[in-house]
PDB file of N, CA and C in Angstrom:
ATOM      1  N   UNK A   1     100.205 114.831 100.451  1.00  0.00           N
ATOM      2  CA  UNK A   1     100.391 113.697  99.600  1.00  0.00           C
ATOM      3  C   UNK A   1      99.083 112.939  99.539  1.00  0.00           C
ATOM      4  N   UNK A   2      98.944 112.237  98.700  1.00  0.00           N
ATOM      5  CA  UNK A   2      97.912 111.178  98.530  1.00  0.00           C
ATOM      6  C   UNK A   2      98.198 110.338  97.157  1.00  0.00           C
ATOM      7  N   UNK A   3      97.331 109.499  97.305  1.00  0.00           N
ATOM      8  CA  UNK A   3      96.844 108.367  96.232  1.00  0.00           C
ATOM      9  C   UNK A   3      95.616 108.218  95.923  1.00  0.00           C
ATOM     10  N   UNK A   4      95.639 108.259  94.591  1.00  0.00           N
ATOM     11  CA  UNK A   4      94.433 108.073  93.402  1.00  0.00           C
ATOM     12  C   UNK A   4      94.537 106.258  92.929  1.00  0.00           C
ATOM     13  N   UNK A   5      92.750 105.917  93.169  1.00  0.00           N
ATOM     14  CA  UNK A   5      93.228 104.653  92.027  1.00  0.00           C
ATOM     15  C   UNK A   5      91.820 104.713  91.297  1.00  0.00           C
ATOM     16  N   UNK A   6      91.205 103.681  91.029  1.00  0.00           N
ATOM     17  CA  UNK A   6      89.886 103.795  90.164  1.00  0.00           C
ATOM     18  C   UNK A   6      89.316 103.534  91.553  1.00  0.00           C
ATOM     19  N   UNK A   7      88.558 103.659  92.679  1.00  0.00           N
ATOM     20  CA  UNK A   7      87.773 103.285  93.549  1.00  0.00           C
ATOM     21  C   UNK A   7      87.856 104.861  94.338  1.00  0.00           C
ATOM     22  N   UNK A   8      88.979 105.404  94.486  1.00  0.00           N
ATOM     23  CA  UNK A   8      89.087 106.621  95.596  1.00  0.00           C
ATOM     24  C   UNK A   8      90.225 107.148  95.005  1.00  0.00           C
ATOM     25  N   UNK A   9      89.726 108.743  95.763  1.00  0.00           N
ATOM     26  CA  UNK A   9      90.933 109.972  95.620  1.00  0.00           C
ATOM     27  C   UNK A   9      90.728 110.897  96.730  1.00  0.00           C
ATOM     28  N   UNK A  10      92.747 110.911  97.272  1.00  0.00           N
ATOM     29  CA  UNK A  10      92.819 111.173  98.180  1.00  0.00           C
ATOM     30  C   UNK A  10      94.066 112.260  98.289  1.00  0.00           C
ATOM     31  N   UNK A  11      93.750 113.083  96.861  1.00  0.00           N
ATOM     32  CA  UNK A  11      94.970 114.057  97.003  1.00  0.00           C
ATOM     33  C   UNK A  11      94.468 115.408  95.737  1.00  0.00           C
ATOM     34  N   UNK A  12      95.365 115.781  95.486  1.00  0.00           N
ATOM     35  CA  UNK A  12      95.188 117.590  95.210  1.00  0.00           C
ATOM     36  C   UNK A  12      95.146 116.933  93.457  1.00  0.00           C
ATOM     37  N   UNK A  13      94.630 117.165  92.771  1.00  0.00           N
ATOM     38  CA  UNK A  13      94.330 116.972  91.225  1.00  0.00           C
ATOM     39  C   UNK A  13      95.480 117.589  90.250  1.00  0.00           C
ATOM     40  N   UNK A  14      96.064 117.145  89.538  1.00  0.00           N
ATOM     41  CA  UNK A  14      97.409 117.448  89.148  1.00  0.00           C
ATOM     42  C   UNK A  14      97.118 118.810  88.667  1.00  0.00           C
ATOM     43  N   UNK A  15      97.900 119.642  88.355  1.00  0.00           N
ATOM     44  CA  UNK A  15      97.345 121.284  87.918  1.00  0.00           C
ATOM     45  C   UNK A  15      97.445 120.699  85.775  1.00  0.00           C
ATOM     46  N   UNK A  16      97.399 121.881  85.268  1.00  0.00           N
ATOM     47  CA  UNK A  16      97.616 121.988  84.154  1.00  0.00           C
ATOM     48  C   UNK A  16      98.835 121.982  83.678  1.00  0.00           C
ATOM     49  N   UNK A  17      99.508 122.532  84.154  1.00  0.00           N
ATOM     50  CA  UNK A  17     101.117 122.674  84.403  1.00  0.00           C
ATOM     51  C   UNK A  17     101.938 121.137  84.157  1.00  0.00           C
ATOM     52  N   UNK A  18     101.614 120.866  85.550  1.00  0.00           N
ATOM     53  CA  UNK A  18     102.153 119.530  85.668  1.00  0.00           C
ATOM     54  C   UNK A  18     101.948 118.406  84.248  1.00  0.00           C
ATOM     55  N   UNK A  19     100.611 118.878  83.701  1.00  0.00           N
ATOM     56  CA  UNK A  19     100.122 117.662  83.023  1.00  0.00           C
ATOM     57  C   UNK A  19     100.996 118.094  81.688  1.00  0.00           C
ATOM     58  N   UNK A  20     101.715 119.142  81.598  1.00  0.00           N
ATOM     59  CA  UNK A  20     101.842 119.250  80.047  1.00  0.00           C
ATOM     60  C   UNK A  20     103.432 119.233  80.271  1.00  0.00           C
ATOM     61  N   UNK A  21     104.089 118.564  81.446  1.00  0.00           N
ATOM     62  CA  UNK A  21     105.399 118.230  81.160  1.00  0.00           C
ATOM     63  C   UNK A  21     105.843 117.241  81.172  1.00  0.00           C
ATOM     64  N   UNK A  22     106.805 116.943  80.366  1.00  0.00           N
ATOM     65  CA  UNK A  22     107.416 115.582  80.322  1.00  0.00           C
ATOM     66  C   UNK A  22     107.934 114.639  81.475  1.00  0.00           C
ATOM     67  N   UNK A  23     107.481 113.922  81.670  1.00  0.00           N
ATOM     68  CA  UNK A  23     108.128 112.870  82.435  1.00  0.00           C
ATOM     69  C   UNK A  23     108.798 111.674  81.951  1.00  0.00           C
ATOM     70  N   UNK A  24     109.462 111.192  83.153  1.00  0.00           N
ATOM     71  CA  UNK A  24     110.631 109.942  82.842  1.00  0.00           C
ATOM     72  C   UNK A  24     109.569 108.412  83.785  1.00  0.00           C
ATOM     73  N   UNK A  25     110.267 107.243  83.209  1.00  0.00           N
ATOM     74  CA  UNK A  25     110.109 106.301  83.502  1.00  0.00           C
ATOM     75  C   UNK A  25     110.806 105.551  84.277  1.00  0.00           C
ATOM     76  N   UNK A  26     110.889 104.791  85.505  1.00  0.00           N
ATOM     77  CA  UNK A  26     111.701 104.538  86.727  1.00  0.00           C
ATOM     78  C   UNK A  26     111.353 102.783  86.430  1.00  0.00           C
ATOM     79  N   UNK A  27     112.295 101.696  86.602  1.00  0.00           N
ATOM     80  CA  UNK A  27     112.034 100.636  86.794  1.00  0.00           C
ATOM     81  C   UNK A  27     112.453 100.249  88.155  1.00  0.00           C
ATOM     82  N   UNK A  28     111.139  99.933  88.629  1.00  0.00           N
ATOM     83  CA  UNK A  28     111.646  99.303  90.238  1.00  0.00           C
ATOM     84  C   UNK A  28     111.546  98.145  90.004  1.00  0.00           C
ATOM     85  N   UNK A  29     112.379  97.171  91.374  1.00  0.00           N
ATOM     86  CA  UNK A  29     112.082  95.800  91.199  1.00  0.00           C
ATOM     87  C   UNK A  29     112.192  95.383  92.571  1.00  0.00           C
ATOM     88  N   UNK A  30     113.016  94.394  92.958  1.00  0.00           N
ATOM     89  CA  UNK A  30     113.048  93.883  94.496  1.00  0.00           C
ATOM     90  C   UNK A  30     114.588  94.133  95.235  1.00  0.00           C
ATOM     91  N   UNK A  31     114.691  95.541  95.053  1.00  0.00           N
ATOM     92  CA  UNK A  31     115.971  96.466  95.690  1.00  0.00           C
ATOM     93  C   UNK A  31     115.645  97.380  95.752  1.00  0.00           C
ATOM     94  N   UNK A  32     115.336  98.406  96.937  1.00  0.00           N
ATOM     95  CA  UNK A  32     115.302 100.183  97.018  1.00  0.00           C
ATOM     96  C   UNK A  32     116.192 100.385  96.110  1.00  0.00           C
ATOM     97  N   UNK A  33     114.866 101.330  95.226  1.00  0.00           N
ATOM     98  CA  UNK A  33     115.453 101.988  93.695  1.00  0.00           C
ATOM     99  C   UNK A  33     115.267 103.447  94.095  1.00  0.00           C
ATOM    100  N   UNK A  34     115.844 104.342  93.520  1.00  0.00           N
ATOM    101  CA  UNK A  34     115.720 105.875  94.000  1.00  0.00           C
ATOM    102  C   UNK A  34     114.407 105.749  92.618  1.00  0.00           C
ATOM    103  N   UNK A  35     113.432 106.641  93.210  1.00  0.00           N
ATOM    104  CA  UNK A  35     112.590 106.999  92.177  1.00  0.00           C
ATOM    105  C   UNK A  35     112.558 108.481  91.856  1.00  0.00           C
ATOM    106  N   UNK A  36     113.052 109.204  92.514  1.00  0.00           N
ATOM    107  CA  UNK A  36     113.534 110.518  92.613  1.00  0.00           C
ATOM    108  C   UNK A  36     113.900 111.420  93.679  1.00  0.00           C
ATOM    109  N   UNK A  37     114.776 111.957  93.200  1.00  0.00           N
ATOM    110  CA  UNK A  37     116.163 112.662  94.260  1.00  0.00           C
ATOM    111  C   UNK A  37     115.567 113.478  94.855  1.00  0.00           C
ATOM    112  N   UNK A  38     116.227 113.758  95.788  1.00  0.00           N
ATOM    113  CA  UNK A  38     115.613 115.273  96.738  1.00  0.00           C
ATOM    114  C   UNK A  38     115.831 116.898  95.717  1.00  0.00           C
ATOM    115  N   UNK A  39     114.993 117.259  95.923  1.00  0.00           N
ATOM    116  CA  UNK A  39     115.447 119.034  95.020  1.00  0.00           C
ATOM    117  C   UNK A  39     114.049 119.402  95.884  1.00  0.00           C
ATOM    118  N   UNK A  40     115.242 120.898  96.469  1.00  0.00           N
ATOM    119  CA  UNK A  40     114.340 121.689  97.118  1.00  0.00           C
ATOM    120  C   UNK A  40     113.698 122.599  96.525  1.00  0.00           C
ATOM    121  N   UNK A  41     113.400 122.531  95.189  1.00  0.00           N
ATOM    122  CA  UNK A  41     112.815 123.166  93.858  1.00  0.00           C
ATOM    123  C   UNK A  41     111.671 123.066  93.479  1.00  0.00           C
ATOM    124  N   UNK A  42     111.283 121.530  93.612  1.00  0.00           N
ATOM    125  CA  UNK A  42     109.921 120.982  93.820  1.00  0.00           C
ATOM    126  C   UNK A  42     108.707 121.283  94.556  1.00  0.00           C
ATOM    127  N   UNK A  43     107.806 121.682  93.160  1.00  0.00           N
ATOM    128  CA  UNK A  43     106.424 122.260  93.759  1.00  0.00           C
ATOM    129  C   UNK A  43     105.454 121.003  93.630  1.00  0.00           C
ATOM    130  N   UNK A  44     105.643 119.960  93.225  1.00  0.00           N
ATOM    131  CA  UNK A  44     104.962 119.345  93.198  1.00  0.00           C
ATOM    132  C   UNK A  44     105.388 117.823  92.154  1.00  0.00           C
ATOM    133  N   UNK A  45     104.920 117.124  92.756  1.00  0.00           N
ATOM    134  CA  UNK A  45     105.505 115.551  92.290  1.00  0.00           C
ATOM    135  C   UNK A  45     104.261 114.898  92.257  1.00  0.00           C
ATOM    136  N   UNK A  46     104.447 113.751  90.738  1.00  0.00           N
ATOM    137  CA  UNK A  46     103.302 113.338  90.324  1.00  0.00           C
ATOM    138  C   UNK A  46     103.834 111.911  90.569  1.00  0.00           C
ATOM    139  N   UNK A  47     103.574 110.392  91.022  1.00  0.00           N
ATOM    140  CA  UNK A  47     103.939 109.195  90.484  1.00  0.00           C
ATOM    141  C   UNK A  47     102.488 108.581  90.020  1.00  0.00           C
ATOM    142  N   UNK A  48     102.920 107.266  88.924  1.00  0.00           N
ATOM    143  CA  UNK A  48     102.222 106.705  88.538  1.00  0.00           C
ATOM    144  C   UNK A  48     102.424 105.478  88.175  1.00  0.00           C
ATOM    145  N   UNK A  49     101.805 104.420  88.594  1.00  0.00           N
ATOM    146  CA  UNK A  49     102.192 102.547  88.686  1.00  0.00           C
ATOM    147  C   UNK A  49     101.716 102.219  87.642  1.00  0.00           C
ATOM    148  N   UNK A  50     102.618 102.469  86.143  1.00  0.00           N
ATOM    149  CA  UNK A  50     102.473 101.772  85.194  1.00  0.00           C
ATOM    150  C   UNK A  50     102.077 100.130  85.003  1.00  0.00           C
ATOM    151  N   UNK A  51     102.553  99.567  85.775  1.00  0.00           N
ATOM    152  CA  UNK A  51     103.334  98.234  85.809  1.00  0.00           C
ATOM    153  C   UNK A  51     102.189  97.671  86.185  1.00  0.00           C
ATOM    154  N   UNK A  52     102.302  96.078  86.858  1.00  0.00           N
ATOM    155  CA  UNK A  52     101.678  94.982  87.298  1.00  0.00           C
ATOM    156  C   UNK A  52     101.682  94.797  88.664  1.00  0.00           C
ATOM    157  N   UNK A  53     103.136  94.961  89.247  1.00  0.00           N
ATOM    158  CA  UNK A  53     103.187  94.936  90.456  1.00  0.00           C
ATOM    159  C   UNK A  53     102.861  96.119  91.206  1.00  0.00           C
ATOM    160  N   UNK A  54     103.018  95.737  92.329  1.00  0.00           N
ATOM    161  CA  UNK A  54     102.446  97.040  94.070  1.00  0.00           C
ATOM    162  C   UNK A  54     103.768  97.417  94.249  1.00  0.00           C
ATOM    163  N   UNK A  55     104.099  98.311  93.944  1.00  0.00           N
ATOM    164  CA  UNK A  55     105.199  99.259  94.383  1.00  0.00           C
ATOM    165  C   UNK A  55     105.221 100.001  95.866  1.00  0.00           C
ATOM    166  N   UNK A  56     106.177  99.472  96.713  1.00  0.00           N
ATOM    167  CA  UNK A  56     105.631 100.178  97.967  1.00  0.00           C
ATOM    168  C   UNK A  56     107.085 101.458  98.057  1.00  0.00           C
ATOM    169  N   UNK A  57     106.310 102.615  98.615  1.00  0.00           N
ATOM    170  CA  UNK A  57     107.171 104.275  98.592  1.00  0.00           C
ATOM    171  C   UNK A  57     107.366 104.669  99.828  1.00  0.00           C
ATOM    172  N   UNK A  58     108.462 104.636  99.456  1.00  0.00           N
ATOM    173  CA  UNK A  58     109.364 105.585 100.892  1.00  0.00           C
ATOM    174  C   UNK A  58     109.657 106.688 101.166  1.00  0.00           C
ATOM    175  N   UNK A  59     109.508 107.837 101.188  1.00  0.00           N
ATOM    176  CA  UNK A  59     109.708 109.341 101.597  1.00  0.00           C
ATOM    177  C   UNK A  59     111.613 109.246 102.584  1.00  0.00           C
ATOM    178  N   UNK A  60     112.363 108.751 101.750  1.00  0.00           N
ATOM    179  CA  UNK A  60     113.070 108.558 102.351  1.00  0.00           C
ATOM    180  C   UNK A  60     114.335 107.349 101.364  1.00  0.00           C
ATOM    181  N   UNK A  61     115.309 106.972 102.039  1.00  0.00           N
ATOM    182  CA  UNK A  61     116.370 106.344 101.333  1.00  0.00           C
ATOM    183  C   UNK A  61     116.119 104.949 101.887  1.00  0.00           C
ATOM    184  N   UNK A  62     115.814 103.930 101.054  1.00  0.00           N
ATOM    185  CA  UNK A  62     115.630 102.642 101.853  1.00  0.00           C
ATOM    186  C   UNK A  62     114.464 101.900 102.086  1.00  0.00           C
ATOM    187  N   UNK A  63     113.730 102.171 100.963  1.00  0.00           N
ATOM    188  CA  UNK A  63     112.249 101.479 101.249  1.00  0.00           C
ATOM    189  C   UNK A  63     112.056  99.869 101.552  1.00  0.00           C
ATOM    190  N   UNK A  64     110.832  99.771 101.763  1.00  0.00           N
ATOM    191  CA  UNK A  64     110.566  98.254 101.713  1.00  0.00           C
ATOM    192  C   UNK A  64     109.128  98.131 101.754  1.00  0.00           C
ATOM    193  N   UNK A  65     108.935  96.330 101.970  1.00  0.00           N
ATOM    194  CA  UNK A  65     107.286  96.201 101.794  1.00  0.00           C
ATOM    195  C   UNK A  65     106.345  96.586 102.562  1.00  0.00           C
ATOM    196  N   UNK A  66     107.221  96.868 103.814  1.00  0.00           N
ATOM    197  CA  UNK A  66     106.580  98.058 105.027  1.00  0.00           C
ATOM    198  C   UNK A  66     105.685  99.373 104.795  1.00  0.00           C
ATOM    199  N   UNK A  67     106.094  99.765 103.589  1.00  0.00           N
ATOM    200  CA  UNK A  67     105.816 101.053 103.320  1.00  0.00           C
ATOM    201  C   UNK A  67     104.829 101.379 102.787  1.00  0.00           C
ATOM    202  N   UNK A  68     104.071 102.639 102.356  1.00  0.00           N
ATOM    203  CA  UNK A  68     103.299 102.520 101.359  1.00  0.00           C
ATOM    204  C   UNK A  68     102.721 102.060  99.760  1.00  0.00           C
ATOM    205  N   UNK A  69     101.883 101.086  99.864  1.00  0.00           N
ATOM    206  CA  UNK A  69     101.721 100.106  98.901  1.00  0.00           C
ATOM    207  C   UNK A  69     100.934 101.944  97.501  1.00  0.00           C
ATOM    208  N   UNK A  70     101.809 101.572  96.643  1.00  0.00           N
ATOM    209  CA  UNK A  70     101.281 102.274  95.203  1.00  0.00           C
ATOM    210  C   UNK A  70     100.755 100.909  94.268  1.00  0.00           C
ATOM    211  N   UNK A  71      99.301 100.404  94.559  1.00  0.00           N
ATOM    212  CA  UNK A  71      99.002  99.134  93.421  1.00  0.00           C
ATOM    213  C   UNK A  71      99.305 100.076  91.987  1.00  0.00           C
ATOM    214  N   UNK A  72      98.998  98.545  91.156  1.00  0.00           N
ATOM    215  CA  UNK A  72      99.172  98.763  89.767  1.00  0.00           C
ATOM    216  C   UNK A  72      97.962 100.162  89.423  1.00  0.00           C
ATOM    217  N   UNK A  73      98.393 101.271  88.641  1.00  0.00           N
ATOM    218  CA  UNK A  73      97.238 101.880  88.552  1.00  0.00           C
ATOM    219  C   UNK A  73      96.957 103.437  89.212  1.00  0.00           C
ATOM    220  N   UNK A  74      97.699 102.912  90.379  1.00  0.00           N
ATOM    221  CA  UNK A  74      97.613 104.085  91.558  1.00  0.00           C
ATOM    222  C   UNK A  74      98.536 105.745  90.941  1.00  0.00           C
ATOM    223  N   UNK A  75      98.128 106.686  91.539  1.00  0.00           N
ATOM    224  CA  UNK A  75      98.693 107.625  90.772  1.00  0.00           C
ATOM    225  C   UNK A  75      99.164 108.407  92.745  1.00  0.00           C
ATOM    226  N   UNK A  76      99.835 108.771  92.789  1.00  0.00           N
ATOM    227  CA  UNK A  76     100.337 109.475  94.247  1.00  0.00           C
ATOM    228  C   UNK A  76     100.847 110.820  93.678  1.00  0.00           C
ATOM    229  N   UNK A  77     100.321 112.080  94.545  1.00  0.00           N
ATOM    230  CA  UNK A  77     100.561 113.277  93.952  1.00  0.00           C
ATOM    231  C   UNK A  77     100.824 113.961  95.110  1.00  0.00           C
ATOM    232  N   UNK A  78     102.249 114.736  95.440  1.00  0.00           N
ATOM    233  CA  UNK A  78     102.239 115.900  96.288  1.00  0.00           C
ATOM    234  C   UNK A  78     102.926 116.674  96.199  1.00  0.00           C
ATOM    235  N   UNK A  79     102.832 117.717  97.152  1.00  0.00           N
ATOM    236  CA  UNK A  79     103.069 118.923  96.944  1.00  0.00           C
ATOM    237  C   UNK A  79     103.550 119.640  97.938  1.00  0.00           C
ATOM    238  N   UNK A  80     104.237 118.581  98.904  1.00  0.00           N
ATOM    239  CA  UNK A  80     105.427 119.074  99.857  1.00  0.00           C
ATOM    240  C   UNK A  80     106.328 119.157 100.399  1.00  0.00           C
ATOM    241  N   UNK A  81     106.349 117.571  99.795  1.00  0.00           N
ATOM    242  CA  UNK A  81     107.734 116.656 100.299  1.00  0.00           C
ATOM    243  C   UNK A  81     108.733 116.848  99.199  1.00  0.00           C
ATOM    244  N   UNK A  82     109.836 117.693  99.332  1.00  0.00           N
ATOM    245  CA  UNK A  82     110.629 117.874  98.563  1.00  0.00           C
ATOM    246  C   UNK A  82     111.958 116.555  98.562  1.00  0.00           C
ATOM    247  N   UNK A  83     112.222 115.455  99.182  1.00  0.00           N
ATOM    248  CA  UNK A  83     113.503 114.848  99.843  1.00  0.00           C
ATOM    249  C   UNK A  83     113.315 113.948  98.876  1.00  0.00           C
ATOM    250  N   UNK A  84     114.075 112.515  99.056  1.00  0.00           N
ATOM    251  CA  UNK A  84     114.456 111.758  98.229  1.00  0.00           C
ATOM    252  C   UNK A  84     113.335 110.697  98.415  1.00  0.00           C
ATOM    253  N   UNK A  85     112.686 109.939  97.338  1.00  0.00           N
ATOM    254  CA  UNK A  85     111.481 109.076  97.123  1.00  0.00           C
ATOM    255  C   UNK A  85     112.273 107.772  96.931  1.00  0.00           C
ATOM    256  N   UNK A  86     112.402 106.610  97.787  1.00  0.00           N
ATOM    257  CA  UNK A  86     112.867 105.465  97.114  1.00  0.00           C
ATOM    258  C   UNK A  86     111.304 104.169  97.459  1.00  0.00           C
ATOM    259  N   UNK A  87     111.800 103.147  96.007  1.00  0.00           N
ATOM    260  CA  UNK A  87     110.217 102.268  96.238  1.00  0.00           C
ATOM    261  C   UNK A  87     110.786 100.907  95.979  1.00  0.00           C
ATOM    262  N   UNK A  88     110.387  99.799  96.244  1.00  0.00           N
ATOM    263  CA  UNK A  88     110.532  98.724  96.045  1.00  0.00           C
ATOM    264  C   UNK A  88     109.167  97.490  95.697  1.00  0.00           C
ATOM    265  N   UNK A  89     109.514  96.723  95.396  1.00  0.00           N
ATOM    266  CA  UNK A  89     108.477  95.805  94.488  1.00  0.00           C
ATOM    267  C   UNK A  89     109.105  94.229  95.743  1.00  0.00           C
ATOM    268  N   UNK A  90     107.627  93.326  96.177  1.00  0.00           N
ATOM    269  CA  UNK A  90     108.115  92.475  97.039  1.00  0.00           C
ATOM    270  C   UNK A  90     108.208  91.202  95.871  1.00  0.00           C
ATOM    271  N   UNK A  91     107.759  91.117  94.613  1.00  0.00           N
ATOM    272  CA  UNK A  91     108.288  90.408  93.797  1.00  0.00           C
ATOM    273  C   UNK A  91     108.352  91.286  92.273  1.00  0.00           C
ATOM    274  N   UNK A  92     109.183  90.744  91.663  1.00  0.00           N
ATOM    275  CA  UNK A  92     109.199  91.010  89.519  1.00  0.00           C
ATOM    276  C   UNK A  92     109.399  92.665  90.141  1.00  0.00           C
ATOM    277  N   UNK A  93     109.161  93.341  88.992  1.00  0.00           N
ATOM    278  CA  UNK A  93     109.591  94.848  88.948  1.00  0.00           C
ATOM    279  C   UNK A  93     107.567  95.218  88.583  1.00  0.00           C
ATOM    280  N   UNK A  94     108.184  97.110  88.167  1.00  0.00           N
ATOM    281  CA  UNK A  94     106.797  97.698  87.858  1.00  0.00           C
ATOM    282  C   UNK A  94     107.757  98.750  87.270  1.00  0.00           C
ATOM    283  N   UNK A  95     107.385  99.776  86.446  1.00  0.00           N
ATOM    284  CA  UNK A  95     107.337 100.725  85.753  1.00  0.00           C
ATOM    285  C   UNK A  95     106.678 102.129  86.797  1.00  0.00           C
ATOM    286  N   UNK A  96     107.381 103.016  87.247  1.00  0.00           N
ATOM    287  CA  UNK A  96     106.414 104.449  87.915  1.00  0.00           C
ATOM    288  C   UNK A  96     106.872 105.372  87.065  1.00  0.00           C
ATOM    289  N   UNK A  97     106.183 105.846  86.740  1.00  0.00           N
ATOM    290  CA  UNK A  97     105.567 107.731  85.918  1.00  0.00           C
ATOM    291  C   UNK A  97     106.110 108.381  86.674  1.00  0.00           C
ATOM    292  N   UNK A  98     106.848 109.737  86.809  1.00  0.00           N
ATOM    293  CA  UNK A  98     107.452 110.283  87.172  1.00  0.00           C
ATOM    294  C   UNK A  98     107.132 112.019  86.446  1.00  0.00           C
ATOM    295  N   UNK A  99     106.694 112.527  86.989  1.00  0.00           N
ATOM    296  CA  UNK A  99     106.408 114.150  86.720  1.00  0.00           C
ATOM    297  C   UNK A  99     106.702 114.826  87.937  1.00  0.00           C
ATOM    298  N   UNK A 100     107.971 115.886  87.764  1.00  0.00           N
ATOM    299  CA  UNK A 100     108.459 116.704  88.710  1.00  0.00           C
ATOM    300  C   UNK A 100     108.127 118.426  88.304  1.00  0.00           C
ATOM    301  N   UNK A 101     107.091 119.269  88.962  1.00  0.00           N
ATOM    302  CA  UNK A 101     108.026 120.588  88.353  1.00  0.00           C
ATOM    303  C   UNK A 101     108.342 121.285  89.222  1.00  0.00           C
TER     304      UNK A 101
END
């Protein structure tokens, strides 16, 4: 796993693949939101912090501000963790990008 923002990159570069499929749009706000389900199908997961706010990600059911901060901008890409992703916002909501294949 890692995170991309405009200053540093710290993960595997999305393939070609990935880039030419459709993704969905997730609104988080200030409640663990599922941002996507577990599927043991998954070769690789793209997110991306549309929004304003710092979205923090959980590898897991139940996030909080504990967790890993995704700022506005940030793009998080991996390619192993197949389980359930939940994220939360410590104020207002944000918008995450969502590419699974």
């Amino acid at each position: 796993m890692g995170v991309y923002n405009q200053v540093r990159w710290f993960a595997i570069k999305p393939s070609v693949k990935t880039a030419q499929c459709g993704g969905k749009k997730v609104t988080v706000g200030t409640t663990s939101t599922e941002i996507v389900a577990a599927n043991d199908k998954r070769t690789c997961l793209y997110l991306e912090n549309l929004g304003s706010e710092t979205c923090y990600i959980y590898l897991g059911d139940g996030a909080t501000t504990d967790h890993l901060p995704l700022l506005p901008g940030d793009i998080l890409v991996d390619d192993t963790y197949a389980g359930k992703i939940t994220g939360i916002c410590a104020s207002g909501s944000t918008t995450i990008y969502v590419i699974e294949e």
